[in-house]
Protein backbone atom coordinates (compact mmCIF):
# COMPACT_ATOMS: atom_id res chain seq x y z
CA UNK A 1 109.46 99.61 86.22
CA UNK A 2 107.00 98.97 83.39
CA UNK A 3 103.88 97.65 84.63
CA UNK A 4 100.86 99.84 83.90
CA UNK A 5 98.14 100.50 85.80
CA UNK A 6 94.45 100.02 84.98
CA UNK A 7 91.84 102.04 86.74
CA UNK A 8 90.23 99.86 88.96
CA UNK A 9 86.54 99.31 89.36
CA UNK A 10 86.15 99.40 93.24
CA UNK A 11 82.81 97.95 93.75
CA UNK A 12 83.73 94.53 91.94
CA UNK A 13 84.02 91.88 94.60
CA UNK A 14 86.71 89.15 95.18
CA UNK A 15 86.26 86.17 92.99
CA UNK A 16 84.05 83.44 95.31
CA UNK A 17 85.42 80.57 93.56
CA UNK A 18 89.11 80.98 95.01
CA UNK A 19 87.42 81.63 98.54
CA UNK A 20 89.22 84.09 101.03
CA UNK A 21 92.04 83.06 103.29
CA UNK A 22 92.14 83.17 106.79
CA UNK A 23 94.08 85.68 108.58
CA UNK A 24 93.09 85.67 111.83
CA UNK A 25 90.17 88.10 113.40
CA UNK A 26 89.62 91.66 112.21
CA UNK A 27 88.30 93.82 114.64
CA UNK A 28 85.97 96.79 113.33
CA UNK A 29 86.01 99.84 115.59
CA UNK A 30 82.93 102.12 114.72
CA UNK A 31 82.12 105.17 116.77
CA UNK A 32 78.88 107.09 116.38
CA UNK A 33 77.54 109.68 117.66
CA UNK A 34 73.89 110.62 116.80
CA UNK A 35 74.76 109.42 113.37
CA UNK A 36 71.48 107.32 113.54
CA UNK A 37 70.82 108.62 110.18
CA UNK A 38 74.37 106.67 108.17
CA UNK A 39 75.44 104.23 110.94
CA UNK A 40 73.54 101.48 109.74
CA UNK A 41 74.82 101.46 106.06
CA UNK A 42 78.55 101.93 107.58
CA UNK A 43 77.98 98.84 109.76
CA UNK A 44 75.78 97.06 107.06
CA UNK A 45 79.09 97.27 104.86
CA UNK A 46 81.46 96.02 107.46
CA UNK A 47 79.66 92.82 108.16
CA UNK A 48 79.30 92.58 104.04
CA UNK A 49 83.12 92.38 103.55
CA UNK A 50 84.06 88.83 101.44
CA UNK A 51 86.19 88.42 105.13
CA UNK A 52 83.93 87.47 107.44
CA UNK A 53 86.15 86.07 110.09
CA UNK A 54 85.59 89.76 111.91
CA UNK A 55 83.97 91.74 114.84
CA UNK A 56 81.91 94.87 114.40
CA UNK A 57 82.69 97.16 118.01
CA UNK A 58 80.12 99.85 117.32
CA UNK A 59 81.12 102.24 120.63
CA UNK A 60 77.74 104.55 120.66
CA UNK A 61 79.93 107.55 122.21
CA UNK A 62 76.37 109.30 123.98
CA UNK A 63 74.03 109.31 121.11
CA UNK A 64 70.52 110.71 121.40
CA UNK A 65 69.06 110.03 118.36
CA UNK A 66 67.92 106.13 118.37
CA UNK A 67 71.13 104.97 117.31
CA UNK A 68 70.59 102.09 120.13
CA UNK A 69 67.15 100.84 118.96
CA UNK A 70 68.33 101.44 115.38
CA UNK A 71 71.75 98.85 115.39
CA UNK A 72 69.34 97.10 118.16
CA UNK A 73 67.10 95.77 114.96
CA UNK A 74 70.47 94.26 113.14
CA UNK A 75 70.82 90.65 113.44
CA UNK A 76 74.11 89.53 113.22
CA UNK A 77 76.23 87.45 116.10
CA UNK A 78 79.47 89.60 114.89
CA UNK A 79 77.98 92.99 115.77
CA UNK A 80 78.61 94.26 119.57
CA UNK A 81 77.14 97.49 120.61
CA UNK A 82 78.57 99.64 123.31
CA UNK A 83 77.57 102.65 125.04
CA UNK A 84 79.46 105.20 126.67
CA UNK A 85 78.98 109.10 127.92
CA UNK A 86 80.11 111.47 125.34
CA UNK A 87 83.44 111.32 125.42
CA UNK A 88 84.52 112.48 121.94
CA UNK A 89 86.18 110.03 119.03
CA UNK A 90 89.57 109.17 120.10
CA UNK A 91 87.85 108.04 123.51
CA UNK A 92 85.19 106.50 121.38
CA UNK A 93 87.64 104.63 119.52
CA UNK A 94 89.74 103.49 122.68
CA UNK A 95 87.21 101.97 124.44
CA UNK A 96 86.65 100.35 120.73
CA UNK A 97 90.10 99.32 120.55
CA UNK A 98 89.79 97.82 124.39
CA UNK A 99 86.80 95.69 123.81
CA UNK A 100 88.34 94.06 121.05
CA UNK A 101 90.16 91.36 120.78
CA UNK A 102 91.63 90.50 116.91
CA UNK A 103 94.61 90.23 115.46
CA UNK A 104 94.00 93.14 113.28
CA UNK A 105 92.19 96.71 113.88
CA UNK A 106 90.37 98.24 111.62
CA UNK A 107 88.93 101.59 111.65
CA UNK A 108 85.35 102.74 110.41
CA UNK A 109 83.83 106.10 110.46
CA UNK A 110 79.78 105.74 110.95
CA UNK A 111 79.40 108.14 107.84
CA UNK A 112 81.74 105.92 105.09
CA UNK A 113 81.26 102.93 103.87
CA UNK A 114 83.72 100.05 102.85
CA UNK A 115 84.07 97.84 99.44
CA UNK A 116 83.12 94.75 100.06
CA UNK A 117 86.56 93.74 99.09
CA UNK A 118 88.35 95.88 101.20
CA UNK A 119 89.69 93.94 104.34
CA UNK A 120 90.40 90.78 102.23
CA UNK A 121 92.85 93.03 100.36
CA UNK A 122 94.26 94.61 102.88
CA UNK A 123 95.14 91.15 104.86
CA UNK A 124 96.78 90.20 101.60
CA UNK A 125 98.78 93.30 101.19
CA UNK A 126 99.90 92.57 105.28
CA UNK A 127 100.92 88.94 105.18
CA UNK A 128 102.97 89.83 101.38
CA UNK A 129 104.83 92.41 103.57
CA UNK A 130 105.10 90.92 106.75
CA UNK A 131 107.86 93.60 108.54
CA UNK A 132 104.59 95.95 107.36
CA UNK A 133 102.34 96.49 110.69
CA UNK A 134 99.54 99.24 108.97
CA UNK A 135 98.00 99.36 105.85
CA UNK A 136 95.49 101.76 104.18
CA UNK A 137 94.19 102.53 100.47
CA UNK A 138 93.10 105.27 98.39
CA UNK A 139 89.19 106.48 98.33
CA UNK A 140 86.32 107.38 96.63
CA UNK A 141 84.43 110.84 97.36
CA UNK A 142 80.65 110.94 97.26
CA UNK A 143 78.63 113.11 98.57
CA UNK A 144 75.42 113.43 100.98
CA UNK A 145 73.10 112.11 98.24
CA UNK A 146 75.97 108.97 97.32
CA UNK A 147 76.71 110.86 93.67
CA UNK A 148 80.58 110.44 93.08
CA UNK A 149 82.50 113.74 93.23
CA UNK A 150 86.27 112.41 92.67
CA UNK A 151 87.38 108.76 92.39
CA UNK A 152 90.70 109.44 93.68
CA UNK A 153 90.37 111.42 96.46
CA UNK A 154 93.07 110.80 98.65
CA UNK A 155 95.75 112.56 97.22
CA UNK A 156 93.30 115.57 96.66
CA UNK A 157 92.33 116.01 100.54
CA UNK A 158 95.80 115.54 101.65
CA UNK A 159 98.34 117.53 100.29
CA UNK A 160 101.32 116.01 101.91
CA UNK A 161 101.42 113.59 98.69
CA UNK A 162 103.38 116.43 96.92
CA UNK A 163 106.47 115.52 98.69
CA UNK A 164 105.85 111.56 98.48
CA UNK A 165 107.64 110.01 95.85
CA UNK A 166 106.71 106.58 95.83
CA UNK A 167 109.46 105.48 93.82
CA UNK A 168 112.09 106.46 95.99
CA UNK A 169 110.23 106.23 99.42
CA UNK A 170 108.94 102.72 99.53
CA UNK A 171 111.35 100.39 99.51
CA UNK A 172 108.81 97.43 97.62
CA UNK A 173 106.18 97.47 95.02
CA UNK A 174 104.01 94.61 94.17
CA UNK A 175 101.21 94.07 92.26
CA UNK A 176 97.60 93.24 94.46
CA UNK A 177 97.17 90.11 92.11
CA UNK A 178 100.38 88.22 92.85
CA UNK A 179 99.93 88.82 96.10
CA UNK A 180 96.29 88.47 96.93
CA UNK A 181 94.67 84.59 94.85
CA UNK A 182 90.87 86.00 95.12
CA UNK A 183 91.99 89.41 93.69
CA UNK A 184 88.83 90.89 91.30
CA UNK A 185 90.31 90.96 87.62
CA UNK A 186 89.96 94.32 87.44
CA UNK A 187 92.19 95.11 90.70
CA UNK A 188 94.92 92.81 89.58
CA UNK A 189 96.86 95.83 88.49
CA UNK A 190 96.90 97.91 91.69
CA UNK A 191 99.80 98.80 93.02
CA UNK A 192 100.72 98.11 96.58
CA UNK A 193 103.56 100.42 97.87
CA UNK A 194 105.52 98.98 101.31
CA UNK A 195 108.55 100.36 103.44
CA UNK A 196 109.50 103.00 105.91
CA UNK A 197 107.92 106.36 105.02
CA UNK A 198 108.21 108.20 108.55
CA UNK A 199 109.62 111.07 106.71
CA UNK A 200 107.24 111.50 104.19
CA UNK A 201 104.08 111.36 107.09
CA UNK A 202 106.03 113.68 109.12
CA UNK A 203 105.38 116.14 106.39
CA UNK A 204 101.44 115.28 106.64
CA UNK A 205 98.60 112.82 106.80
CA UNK A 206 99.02 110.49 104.45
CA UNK A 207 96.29 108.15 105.61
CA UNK A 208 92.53 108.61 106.04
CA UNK A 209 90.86 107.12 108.99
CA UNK A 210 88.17 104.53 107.65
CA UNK A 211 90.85 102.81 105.22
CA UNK A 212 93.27 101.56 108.05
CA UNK A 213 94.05 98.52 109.21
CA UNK A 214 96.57 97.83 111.70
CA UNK A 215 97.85 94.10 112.95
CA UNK A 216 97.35 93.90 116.53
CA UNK A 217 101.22 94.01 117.37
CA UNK A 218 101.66 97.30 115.63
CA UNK A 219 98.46 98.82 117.67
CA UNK A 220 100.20 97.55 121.06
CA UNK A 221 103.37 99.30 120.12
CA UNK A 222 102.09 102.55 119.49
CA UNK A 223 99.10 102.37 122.23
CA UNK A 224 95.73 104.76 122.17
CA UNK A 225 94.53 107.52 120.44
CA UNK A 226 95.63 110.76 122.68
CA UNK A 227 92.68 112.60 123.75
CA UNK A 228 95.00 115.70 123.27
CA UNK A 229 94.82 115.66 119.10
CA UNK A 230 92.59 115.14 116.61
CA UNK A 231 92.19 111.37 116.29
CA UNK A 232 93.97 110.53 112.95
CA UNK A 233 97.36 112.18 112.16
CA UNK A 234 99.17 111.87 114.80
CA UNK A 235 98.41 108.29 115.75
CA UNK A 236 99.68 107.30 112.05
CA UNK A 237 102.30 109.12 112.17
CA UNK A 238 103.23 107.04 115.73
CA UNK A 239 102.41 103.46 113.46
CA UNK A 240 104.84 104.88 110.92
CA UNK A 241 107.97 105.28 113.47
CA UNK A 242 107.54 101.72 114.64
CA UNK A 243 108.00 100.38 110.85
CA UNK A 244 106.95 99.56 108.09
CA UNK A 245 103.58 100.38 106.04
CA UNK A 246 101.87 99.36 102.70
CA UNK A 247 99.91 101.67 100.57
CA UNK A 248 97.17 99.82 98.12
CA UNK A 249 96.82 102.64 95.72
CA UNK A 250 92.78 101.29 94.71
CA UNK A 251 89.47 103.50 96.64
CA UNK A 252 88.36 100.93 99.10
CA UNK A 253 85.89 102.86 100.62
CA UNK A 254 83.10 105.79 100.21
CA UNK A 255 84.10 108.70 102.26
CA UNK A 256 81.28 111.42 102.41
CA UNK A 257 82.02 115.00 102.60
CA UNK A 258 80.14 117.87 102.87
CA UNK A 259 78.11 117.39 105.86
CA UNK A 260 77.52 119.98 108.52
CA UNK A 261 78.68 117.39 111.40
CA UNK A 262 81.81 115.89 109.76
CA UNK A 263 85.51 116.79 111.26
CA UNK A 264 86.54 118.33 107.79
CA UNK A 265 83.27 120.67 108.32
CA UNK A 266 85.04 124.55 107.47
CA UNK A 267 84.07 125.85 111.15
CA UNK A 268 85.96 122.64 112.74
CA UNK A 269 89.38 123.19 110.93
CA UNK A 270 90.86 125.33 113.21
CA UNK A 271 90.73 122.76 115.90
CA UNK A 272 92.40 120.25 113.10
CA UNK A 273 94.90 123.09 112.48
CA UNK A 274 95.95 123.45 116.01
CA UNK A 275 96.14 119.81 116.77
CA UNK A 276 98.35 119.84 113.17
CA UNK A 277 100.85 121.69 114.61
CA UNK A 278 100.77 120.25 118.04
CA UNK A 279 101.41 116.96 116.43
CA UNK A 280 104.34 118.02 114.64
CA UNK A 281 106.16 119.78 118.18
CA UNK A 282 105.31 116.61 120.04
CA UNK A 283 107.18 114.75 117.08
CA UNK A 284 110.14 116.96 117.02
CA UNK A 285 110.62 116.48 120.73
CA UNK A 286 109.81 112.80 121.50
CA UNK A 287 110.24 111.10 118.19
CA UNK A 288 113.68 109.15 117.52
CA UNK A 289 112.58 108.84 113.99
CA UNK A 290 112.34 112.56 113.73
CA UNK A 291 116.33 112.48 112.56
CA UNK A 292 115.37 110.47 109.83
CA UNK A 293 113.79 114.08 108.65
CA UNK A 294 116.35 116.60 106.93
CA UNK A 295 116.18 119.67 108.70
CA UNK A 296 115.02 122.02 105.51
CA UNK A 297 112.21 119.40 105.59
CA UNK A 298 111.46 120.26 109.60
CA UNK A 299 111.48 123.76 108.97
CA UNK A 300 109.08 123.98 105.62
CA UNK A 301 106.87 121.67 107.91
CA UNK A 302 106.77 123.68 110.54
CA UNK A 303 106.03 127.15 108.36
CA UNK A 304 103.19 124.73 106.51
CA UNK A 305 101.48 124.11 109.91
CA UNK A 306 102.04 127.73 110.70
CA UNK A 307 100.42 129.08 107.56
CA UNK A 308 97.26 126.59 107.62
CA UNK A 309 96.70 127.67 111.34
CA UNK A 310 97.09 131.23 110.27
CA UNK A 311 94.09 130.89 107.76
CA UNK A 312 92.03 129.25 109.74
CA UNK A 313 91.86 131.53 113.05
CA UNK A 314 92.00 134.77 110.56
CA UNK A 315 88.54 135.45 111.15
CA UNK A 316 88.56 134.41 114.96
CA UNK A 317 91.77 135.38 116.38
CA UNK A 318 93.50 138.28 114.24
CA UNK A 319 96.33 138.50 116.73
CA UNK A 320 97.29 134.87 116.75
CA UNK A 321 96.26 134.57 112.77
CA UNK A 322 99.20 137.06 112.04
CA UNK A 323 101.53 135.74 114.11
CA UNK A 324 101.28 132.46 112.67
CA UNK A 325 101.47 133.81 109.56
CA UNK A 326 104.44 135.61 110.39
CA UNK A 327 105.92 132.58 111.08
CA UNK A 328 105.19 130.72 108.08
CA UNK A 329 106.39 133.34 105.36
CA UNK A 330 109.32 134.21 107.45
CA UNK A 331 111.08 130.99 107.57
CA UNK A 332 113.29 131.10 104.83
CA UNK A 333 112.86 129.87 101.09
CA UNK A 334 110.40 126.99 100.59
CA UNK A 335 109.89 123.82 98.10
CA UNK A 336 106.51 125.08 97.35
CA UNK A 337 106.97 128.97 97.42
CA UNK A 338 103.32 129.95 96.34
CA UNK A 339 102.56 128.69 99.93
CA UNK A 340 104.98 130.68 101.68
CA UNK A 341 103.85 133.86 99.40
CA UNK A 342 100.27 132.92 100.26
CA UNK A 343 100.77 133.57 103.76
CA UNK A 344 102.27 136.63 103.35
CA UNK A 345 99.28 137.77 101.56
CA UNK A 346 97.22 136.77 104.27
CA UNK A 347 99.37 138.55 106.82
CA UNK A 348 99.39 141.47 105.13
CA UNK A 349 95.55 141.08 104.50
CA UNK A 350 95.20 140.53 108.62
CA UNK A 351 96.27 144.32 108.78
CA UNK A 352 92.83 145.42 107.14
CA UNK A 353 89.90 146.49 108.79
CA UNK A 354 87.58 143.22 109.21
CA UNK A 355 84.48 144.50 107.08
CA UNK A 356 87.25 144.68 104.21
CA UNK A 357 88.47 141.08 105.13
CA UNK A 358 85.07 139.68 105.37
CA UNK A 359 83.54 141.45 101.94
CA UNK A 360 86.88 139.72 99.61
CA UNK A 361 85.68 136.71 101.01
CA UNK A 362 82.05 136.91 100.79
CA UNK A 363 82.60 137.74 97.20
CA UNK A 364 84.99 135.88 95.99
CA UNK A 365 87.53 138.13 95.94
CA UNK A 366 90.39 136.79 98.44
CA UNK A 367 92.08 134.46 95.88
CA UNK A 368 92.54 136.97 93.63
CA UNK A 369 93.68 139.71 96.01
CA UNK A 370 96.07 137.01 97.38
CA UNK A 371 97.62 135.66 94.37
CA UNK A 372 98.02 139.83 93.22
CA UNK A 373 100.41 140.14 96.41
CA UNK A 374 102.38 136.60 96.24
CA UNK A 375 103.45 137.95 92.71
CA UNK A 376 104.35 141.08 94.00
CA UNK A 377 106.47 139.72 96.80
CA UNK A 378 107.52 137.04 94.14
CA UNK A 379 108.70 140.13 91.50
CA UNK A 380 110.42 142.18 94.67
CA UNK A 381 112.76 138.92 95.30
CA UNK A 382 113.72 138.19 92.11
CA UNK A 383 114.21 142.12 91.22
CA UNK A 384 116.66 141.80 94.40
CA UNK A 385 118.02 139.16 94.12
């Protein structure tokens, strides 16, 4: 395969001339929840996109903060407000998902904001891979203030891309100007990845929330969010059992980090953690596409969600911490070693008295005294071995 790729400029839009195609209705699902001060840019950029044959379902999930007078001043006959109790996002984004009715879903978080280009593209990338039911694309990173902090972000915030080789694991690759007539000149390079990569989610997210788009027969197959997990991760991982799914490799969208109130926020990842590893023992006991999944693959997985969870309730749970982390260096050699070796530096860091804990971390020091041990342990096996 020779084609090269040229870095795409995300904020171009389509080409007007060639005029989009229709597709059928896209149905935006945006839950907020006193997010007064970002909702209106996220919906402003929905209702922007070059297709405009869509619906804006902004579920207001409780809010307290003016959020209703605020979307109550936009005037637009595609936007429908809804208000609920606080229920939390995946109930947010079901009662979304039931007031709308397209032939596609997409998803929008209030505190991102779409390329104007973005759902045109993605309708392309569906109808030139029509087995494919969900599509989603790579993303920019900006911060609170809108500066860019990486333009490729995806594969930095989810680490599951080391074991995706796209080469081997999608079965198609196209190019998004042969597929897509309105494509921006500068976008005509993309890549656009399609086929059956069950295995390679089942390892981890692959997917972030505010670039997917699902067709409305893929969303019926795999139902609702579960209120029991983290809306995200395991929902995708259900779209990717049914079938097949396209990857545009191009940022579509501005995801914000570093806010106090976002998911990713460091005090919220232990509830990600947890509902990581849930995800993974729901999979391995009522997913049939599980046994697509070699079992060296199952059990690295399963020491990976181990480890993670370890970290994160070190300073909140000791007990559980180390026996998580017990878990997850004891499970037998790994792709990725330094991981496994990582948690056995944590473990044997769980031992020390918390003020000692707490001071490597509050200076710095914990990455250090961690990567001293893993090459200890690391010198011990080969010396043994």
């Amino acid at each position: 395969m020779t084609d090269d790729i040229q870095t795409p400029s995300p904020d171009t839009p389509p080409d007007p001339a060639n005029g989009p195609k229709s597709y059928g209705l896209v149905s935006v699902v945006i839950p907020a929840f006193n997010r007064v001060h970002v909702v209106l840019r996220a919906i402003r950029s929905a209702l922007a996109q070059s297709y405009g044959d869509l619906e804006v379902i902004v579920v207001d999930d409780g809010s307290t903060d003016g959020t209703r007078d605020a979307i109550a001043g936009l005037d637009d006959d595609r936007l429908h407000y809804v208000w609920q109790e606080n229920a939390g996002l995946p109930a947010a984004r079901n009662r979304g998902i039931a007031e709308s009715s397209g032939d596609f879903i997409a998803l929008l978080d209030s505190d991102d904001v779409w390329l104007p280009w973005k759902v045109e593209a993605q309708l392309a990338a569906l109808a030139a891979f029509p087995a494919s039911g969900m599509v989603w694309t790579n993303m920019v990173a900006v911060n609170e203030a809108g500066t860019v902090l990486n333009e490729r972000y995806l594969t930095t915030m989810y680490t599951a891309y080391r074991y995706l080789d796209r080469e081997r694991d999608f079965a198609e690759r196209r190019l998004l100007g042969r597929i897509w007539p309105g494509c921006p000149t500068d976008l005509a390079r993309t890549r656009c990845w399609a086929g059956d990569v069950y295995s390679s989610m089942f390892m981890g997210n692959l997917a972030h929330d505010s670039t997917v788009l699902l067709t409305r027969e893929r969303q019926q197959a795999i139902g609702v969010f579960d209120l029991a997990f983290e809306p995200g991760y395991e929902y995708f991982l259900r779209a990717c059992r049914q079938g097949e799914v396209v990857f545009v490799d191009a940022p579509s969208i501005r995801y914000q980090i570093g806010a106090e109130d976002q998911m990713s926020a460091p005090g919220r990842l232990v509830v990600a953690a947890r509902s990581n590893l849930a995800t993974v023992e729901k999979a391995l006991v009522d997913d049939a596409g599980v046994d697509r999944v070699p079992d060296r693959m199952i059990r690295e997985r399963l020491a990976l969600c181990h480890a993670w969870l370890g970290r994160e309730e070190f300073f909140a749970d000791r007990r559980s911490a180390r026996r998580h982390l017990r878990i997850a260096f004891g499970s037998g050699p790994l792709t990725y070693r330094g991981a496994q070796w990582h948690a056995f530096a944590w473990w044997v860091l769980s031992f020390f008295p918390d003020r000692v804990a707490q001071s490597l971390r509050d200076a710095r020091g914990m990455s250090p005294f961690l990567a001293k041990l893993a090459r200890r342990r690391g010198a011990k096996r080969r010396s043994s071995s």
